[in-house]
C-alpha atoms as a PDB file:
ATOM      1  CA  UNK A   1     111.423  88.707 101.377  1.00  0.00           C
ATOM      2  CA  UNK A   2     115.122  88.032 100.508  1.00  0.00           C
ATOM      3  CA  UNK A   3     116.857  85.333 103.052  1.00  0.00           C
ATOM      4  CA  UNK A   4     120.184  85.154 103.915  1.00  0.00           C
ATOM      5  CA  UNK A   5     122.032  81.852 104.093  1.00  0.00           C
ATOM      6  CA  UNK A   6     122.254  80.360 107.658  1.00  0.00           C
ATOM      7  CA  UNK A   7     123.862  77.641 108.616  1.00  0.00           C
ATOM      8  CA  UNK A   8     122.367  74.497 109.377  1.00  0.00           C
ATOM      9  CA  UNK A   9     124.124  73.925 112.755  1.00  0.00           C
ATOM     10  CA  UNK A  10     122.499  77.376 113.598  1.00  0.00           C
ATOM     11  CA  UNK A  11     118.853  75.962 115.230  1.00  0.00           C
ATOM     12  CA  UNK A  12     117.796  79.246 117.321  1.00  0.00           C
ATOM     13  CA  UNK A  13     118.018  77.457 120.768  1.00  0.00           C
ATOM     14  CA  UNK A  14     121.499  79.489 121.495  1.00  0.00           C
ATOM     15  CA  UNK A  15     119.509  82.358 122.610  1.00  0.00           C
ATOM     16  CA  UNK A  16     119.136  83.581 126.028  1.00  0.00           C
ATOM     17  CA  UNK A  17     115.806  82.173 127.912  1.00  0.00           C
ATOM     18  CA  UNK A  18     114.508  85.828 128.054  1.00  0.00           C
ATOM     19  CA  UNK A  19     114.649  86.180 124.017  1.00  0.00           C
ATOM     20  CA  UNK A  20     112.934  82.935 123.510  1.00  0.00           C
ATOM     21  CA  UNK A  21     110.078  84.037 126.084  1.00  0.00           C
ATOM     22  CA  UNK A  22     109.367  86.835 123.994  1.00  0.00           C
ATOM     23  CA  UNK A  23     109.707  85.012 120.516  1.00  0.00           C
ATOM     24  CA  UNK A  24     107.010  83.140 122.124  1.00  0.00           C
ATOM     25  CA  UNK A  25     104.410  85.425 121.023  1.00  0.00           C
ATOM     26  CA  UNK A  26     104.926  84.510 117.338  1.00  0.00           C
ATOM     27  CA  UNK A  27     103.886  80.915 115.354  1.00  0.00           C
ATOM     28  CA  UNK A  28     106.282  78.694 116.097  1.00  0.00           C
ATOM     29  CA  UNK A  29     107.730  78.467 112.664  1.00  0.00           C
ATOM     30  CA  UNK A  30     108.114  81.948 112.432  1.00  0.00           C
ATOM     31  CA  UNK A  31     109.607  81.982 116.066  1.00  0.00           C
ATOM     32  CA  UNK A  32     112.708  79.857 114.982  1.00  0.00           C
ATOM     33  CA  UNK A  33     113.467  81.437 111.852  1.00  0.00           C
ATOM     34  CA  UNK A  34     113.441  85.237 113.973  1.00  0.00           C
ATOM     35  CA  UNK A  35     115.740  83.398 116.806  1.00  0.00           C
ATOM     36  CA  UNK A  36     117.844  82.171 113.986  1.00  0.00           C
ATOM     37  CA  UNK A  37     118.324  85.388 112.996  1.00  0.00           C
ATOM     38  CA  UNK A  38     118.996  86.746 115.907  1.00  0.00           C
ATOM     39  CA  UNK A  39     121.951  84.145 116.372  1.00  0.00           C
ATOM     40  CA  UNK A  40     123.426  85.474 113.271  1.00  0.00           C
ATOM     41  CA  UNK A  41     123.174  89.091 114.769  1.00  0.00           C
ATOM     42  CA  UNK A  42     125.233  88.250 118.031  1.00  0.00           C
ATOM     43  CA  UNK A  43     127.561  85.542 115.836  1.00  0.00           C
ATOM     44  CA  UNK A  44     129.132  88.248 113.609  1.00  0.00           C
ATOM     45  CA  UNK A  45     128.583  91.698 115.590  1.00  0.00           C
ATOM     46  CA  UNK A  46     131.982  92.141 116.629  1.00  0.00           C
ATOM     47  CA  UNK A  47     133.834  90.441 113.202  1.00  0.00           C
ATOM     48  CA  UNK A  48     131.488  91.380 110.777  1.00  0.00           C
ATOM     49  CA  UNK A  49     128.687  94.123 111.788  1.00  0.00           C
ATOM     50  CA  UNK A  50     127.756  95.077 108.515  1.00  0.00           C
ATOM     51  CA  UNK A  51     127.080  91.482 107.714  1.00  0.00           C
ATOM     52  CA  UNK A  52     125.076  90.938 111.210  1.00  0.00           C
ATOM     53  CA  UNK A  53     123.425  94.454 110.755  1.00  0.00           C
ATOM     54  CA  UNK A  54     122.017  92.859 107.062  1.00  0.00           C
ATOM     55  CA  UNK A  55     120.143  90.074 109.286  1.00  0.00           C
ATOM     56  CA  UNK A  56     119.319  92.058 111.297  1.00  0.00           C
ATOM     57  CA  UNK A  57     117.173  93.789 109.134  1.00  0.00           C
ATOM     58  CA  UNK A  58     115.308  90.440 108.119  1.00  0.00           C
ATOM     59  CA  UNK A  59     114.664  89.828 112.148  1.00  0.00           C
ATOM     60  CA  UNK A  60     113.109  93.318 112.101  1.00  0.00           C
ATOM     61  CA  UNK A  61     110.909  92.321 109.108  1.00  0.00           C
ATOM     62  CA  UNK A  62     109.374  89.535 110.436  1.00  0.00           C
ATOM     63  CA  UNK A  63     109.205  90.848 113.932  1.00  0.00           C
ATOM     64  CA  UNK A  64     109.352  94.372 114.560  1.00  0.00           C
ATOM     65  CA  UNK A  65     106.763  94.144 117.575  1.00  0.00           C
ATOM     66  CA  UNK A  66     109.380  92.343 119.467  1.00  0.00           C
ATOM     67  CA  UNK A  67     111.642  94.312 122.001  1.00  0.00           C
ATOM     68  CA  UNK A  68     114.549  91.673 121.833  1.00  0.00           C
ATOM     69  CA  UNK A  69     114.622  92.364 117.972  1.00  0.00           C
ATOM     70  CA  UNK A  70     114.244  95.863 118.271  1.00  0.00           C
ATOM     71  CA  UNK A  71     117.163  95.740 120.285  1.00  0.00           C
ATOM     72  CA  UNK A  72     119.360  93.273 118.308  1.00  0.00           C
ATOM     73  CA  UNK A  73     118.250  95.792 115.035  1.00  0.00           C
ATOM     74  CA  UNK A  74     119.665  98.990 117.440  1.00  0.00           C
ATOM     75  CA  UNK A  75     122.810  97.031 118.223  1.00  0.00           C
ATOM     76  CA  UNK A  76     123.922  96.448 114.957  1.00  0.00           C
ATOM     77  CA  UNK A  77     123.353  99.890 114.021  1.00  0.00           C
ATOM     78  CA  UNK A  78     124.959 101.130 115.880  1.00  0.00           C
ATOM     79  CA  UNK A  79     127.996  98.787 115.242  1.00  0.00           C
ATOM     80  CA  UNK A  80     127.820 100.071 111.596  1.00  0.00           C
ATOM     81  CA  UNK A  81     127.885 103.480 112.808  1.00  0.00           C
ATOM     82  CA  UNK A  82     124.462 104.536 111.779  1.00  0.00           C
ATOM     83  CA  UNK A  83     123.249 106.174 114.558  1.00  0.00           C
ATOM     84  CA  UNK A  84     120.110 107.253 113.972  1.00  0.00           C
ATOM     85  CA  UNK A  85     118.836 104.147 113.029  1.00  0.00           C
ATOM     86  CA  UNK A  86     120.164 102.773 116.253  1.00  0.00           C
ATOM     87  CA  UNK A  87     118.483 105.591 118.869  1.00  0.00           C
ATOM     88  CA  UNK A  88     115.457 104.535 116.855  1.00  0.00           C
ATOM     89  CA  UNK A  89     115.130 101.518 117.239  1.00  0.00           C
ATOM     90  CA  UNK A  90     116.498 102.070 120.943  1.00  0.00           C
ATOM     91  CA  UNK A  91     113.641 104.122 121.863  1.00  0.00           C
ATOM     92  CA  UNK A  92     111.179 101.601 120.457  1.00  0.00           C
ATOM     93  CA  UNK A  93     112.441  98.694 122.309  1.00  0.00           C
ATOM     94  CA  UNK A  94     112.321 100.884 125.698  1.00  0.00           C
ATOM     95  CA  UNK A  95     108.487 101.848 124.616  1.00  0.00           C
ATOM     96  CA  UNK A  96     107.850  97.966 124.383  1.00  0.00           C
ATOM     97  CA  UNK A  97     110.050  97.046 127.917  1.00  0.00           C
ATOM     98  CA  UNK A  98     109.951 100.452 129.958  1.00  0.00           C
ATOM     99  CA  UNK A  99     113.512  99.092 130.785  1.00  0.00           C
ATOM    100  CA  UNK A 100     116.089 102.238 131.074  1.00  0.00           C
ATOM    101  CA  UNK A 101     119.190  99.519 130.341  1.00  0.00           C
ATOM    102  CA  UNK A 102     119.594 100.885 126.896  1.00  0.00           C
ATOM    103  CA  UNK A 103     119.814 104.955 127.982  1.00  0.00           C
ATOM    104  CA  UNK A 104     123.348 104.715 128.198  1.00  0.00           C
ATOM    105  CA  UNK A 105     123.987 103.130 124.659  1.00  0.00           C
ATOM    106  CA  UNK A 106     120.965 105.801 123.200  1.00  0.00           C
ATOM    107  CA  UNK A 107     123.302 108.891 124.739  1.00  0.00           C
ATOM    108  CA  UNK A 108     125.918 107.984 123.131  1.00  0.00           C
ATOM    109  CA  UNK A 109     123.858 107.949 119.635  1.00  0.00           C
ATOM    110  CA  UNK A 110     123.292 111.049 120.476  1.00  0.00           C
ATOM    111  CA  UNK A 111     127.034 111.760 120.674  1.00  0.00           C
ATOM    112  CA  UNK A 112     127.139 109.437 117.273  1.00  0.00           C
ATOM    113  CA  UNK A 113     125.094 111.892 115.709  1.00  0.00           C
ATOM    114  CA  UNK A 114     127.573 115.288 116.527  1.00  0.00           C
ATOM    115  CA  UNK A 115     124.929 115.952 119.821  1.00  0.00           C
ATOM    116  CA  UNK A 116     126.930 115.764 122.757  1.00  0.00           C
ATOM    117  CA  UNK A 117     125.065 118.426 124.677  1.00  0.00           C
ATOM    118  CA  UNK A 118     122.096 116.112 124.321  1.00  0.00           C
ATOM    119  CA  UNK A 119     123.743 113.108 125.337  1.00  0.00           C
ATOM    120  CA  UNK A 120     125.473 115.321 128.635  1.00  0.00           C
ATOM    121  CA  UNK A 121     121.687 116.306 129.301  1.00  0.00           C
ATOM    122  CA  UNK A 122     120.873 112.845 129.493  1.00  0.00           C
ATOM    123  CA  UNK A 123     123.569 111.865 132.170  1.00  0.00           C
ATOM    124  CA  UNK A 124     121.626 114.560 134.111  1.00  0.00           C
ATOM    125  CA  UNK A 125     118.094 113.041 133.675  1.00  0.00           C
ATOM    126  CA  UNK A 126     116.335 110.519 136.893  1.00  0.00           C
ATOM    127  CA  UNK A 127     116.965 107.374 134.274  1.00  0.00           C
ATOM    128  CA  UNK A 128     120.508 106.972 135.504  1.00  0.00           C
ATOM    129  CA  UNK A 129     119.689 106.257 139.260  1.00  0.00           C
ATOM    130  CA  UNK A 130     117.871 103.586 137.915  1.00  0.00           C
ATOM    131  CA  UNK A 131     120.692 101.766 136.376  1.00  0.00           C
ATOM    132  CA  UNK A 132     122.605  99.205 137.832  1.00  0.00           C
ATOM    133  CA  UNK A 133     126.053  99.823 138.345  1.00  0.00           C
ATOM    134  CA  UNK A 134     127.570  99.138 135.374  1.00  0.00           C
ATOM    135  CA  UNK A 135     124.726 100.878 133.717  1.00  0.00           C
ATOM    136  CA  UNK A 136     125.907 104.163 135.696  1.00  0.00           C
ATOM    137  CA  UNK A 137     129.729 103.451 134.863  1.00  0.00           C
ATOM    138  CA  UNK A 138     128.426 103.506 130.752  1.00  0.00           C
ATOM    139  CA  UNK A 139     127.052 106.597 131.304  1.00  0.00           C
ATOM    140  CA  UNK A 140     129.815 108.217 133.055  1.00  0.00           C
ATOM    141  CA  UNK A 141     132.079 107.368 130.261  1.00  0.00           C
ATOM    142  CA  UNK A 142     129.484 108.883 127.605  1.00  0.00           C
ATOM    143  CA  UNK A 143     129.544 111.325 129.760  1.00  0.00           C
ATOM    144  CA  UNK A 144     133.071 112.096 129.906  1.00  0.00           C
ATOM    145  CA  UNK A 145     133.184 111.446 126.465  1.00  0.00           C
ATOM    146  CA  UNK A 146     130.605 114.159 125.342  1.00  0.00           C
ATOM    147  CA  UNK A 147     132.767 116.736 127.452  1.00  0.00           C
ATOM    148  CA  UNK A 148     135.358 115.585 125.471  1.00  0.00           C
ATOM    149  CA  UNK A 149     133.543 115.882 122.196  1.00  0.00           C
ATOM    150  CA  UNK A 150     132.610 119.642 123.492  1.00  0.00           C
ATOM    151  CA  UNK A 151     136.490 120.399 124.004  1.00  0.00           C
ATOM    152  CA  UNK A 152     135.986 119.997 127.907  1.00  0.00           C
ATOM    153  CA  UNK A 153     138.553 117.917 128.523  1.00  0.00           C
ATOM    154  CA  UNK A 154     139.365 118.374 132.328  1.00  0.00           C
ATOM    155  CA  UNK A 155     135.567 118.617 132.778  1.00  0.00           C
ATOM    156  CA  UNK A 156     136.193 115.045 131.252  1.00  0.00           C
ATOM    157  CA  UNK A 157     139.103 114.077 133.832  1.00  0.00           C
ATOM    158  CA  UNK A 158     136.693 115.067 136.658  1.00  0.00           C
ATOM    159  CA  UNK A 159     133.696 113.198 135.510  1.00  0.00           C
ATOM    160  CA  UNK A 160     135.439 109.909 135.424  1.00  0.00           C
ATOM    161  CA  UNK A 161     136.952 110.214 138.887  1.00  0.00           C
ATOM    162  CA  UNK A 162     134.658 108.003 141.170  1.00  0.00           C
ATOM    163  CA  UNK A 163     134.817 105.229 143.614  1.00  0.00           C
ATOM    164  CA  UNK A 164     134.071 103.026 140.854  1.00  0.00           C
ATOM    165  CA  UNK A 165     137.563 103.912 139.615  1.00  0.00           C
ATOM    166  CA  UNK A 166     139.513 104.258 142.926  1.00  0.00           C
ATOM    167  CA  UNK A 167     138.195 100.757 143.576  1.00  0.00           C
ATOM    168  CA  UNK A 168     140.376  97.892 143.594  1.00  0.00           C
ATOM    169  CA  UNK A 169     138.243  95.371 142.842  1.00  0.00           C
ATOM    170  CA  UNK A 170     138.302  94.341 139.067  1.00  0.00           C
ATOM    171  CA  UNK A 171     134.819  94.246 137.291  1.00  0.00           C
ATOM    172  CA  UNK A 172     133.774  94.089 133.811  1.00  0.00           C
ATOM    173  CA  UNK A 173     134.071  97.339 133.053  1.00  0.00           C
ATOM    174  CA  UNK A 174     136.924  97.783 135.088  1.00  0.00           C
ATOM    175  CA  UNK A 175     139.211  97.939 132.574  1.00  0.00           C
ATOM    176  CA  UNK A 176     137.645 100.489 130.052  1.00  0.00           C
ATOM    177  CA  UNK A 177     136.899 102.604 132.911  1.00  0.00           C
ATOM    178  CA  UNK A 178     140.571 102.788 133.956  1.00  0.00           C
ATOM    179  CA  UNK A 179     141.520 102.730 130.420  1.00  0.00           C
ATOM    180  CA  UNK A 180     139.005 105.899 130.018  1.00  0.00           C
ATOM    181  CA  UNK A 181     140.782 108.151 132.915  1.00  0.00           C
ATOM    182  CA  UNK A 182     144.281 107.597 131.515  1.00  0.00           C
ATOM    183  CA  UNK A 183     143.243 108.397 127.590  1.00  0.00           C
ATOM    184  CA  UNK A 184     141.552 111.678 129.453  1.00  0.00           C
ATOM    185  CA  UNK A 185     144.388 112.560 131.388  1.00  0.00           C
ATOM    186  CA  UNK A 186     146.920 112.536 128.983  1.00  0.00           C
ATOM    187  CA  UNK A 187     145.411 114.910 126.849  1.00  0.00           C
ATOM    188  CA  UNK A 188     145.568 117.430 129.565  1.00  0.00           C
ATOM    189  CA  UNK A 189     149.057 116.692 129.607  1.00  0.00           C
ATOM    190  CA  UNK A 190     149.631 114.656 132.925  1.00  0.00           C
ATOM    191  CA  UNK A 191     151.707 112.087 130.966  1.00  0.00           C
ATOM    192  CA  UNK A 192     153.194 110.208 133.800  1.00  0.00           C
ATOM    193  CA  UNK A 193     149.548 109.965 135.935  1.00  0.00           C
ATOM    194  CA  UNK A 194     148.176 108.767 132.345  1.00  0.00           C
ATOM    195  CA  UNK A 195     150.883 105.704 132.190  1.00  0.00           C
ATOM    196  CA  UNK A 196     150.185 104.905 135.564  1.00  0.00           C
ATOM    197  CA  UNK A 197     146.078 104.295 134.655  1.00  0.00           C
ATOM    198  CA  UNK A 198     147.072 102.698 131.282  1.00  0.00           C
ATOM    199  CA  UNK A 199     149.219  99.884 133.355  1.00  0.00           C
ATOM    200  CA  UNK A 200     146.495  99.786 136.104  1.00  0.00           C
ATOM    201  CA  UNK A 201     144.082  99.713 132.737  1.00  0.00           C
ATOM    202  CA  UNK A 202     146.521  96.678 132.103  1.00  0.00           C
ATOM    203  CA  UNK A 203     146.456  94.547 135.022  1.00  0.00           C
ATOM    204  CA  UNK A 204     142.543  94.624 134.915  1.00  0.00           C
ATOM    205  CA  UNK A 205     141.777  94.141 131.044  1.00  0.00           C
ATOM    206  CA  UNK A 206     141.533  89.933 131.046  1.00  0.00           C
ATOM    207  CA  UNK A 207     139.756  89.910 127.578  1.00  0.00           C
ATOM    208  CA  UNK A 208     141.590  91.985 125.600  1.00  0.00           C
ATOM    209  CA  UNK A 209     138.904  95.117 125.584  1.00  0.00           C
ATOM    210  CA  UNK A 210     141.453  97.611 125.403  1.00  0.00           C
ATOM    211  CA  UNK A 211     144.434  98.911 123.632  1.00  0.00           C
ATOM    212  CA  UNK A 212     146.562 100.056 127.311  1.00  0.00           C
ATOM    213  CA  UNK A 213     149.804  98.053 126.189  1.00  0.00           C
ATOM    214  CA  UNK A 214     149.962  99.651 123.031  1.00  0.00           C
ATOM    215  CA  UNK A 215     149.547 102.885 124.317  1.00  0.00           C
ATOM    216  CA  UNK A 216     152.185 101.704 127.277  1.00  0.00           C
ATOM    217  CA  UNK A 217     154.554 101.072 124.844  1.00  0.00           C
ATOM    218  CA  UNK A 218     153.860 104.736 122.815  1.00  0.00           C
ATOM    219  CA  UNK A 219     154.097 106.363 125.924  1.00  0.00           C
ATOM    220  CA  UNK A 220     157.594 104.708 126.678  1.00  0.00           C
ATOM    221  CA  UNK A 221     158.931 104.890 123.335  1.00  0.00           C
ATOM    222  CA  UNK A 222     159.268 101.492 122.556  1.00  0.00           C
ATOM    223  CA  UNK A 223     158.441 100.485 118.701  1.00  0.00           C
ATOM    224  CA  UNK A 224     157.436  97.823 117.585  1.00  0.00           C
ATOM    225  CA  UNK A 225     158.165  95.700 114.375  1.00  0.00           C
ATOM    226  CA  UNK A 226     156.009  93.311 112.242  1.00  0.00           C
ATOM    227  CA  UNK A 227     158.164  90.442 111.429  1.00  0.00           C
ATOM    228  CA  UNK A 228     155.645  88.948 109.277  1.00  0.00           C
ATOM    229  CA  UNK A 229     155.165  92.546 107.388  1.00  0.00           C
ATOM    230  CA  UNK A 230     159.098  92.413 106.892  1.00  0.00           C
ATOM    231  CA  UNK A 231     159.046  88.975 105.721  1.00  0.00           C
ATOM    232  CA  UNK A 232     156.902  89.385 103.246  1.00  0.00           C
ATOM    233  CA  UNK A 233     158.528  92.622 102.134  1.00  0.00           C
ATOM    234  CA  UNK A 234     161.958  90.756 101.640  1.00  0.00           C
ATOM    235  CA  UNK A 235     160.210  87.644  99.533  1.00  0.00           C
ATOM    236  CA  UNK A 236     158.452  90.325  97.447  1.00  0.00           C
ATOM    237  CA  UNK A 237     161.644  92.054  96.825  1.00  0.00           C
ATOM    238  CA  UNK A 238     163.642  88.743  96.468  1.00  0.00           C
ATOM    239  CA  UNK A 239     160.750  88.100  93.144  1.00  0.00           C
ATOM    240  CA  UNK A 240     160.930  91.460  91.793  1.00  0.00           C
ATOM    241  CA  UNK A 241     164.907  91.269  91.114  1.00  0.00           C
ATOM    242  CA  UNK A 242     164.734  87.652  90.349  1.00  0.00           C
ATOM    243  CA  UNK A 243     164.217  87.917  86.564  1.00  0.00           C
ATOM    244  CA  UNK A 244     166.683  90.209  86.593  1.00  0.00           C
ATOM    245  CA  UNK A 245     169.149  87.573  87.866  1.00  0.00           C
ATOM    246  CA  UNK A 246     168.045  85.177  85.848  1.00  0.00           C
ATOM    247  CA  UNK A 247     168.545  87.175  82.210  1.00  0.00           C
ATOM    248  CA  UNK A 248     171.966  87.461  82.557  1.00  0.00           C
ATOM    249  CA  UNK A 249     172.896  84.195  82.633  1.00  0.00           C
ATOM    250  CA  UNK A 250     170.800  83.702  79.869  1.00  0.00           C
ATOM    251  CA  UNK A 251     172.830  86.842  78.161  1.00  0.00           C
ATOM    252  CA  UNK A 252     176.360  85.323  79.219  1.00  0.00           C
ATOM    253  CA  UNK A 253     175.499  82.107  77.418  1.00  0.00           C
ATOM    254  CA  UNK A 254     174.342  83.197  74.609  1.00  0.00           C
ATOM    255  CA  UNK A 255     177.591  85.284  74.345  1.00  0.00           C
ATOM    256  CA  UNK A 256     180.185  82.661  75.314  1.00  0.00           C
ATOM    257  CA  UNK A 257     177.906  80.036  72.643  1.00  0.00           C
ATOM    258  CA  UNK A 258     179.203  82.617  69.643  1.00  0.00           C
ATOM    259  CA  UNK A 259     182.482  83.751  70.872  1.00  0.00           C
ATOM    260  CA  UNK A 260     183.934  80.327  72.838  1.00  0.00           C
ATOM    261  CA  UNK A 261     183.978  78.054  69.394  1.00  0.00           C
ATOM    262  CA  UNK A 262     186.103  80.611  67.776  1.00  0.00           C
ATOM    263  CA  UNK A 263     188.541  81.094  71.134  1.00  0.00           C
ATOM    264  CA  UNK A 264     189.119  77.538  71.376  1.00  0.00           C
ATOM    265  CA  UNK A 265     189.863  77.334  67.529  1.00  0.00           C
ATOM    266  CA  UNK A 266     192.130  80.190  67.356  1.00  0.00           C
ATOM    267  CA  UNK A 267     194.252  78.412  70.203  1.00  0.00           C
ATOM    268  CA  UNK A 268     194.429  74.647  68.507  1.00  0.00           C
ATOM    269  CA  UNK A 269     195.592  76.425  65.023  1.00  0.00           C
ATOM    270  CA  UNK A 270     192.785  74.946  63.346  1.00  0.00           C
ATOM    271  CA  UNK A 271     191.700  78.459  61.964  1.00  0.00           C
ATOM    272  CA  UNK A 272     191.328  79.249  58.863  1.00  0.00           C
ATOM    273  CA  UNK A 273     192.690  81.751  56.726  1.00  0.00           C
ATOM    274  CA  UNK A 274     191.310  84.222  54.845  1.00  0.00           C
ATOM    275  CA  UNK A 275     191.855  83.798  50.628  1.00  0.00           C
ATOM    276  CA  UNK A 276     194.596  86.410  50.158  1.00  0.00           C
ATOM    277  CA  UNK A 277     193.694  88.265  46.630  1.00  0.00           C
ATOM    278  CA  UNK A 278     195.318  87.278  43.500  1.00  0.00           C
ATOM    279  CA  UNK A 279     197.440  90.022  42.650  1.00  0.00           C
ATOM    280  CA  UNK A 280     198.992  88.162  39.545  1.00  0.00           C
ATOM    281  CA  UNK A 281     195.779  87.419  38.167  1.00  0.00           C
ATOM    282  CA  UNK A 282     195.005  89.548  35.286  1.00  0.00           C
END
């Protein structure tokens, strides 16, 4: 089996207590080469999935009867857009755990895959009174989303209205939540109840999770320029004419070399004549 390169300051403790417990189960050789893996998986998920979903695939080779990698393999994925990889290995990992944490990511493979019914039936099913509350806000915004998908979208503005989002306390999912309701309301055309929820979106997104300011800034017409981008432009456009510039000096020169000796002659009276023909000469 091919390896990947991994680096050496990369030892397989860094993963959660949990993950380790199950790696457990494996010869301990084999254990820290999986977990090293893994750490590669949740290293470059965000910033590189296709290279985390490629060891990914060598976790699931030498450990496929492991929930945690089963997971990890679902996660990435689904990061690379291949869905039906991802709700497979989903569904395996909740056969292994009988955990319903992963129903709300497995909908929305479902919406992945152009199913949104499927994933709306699935916000109906017991599983999501056993989630924990941010479980049950994931699945209200697959939820919402799916109406979306369906061309629902004030079915979309209704699902997302809950006391989750009329709360003013700021969670982790606070922000996408907020973010959510104002991307729904705007496209049923309440514009200025959309800008409020993209500032309120705003205020609660401490980690950067959404776009709101952007779409702040779209929403109140204010563009925005890439100084760097024009920068560049201007230095690229300063090299393209400078040859240009520098040939006709070059030209001039060359010129004044030929025609300069002659000026300067003609004015000290040191030219020349021309032999005048011999008319006498017979």
């Amino acid at each position: 089996m091919k390896r990947l390169p991994i680096p050496d300051d990369v030892t397989g403790d860094e993963i959660d207590a949990d993950v380790r417990q199950e790696l457990m189960s494996l010869p301990k050789g084999l254990a820290e080469e999986v977990a090293r893996n893994l750490v590669m998986v949740a290293n470059l998920l965000d910033e590189d999935p296709e290279q985390a979903y490629a060891y990914s695939r060598i976790a699931l080779r030498l450990a496929s009867r492991v929930a945690a990698v089963r997971e990890a393999a679902g996660f990435a994925s689904y990061a690379t857009a291949k869905y039906s990889e991802a709700l497979a290995e989903f569904r395996a990992a909740r056969r292994m755990t009988g955990s319903v944490e992963l129903w709300p990511v497995m909908a929305d493979c479902e919406r992945g895959m152009g199913r949104p019914e499927r994933a709306l039936a699935m916000a109906g099913e017991p599983e999501v009174n056993k989630l924990d509350k941010a479980g049950q806000v994931e699945m209200r915004l697959v939820a919402a989303g799916a109406r979306k998908d369906m061309g629902q979208a004030e079915a979309a503005v209704v699902t997302l209205q809950s006391p989750e989002l009329a709360s003013s306390s700021v969670q982790p999912w606070t922000a996408r939540l907020r973010y959510a309701y104002a991307d729904a309301l705007l496209e049923v055309g309440r514009e200025s109840e959309a800008r409020e929820w993209f500032a309120k979106a705003l205020e609660a997104d401490q980690g950067g999770q959404t776009d709101a300011s952007d779409r702040l800034a779209e929403l109140d017409g204010v563009e925005f320029t890439d100084a760097l981008a024009e920068s560049e432009a201007d230095e690229a456009l300063e090299a393209s004419e400078a040859p240009e510039a520098a040939e006709k000096p070059v030209e001039e020169s060359a010129e004044e070399s030929v025609e300069k000796p002659a000026e300067e002659a003609e004015e000290s009276g040191d030219v020349a004549e021309a032999p005048k023909a011999d008319d006498d000469k017979s």
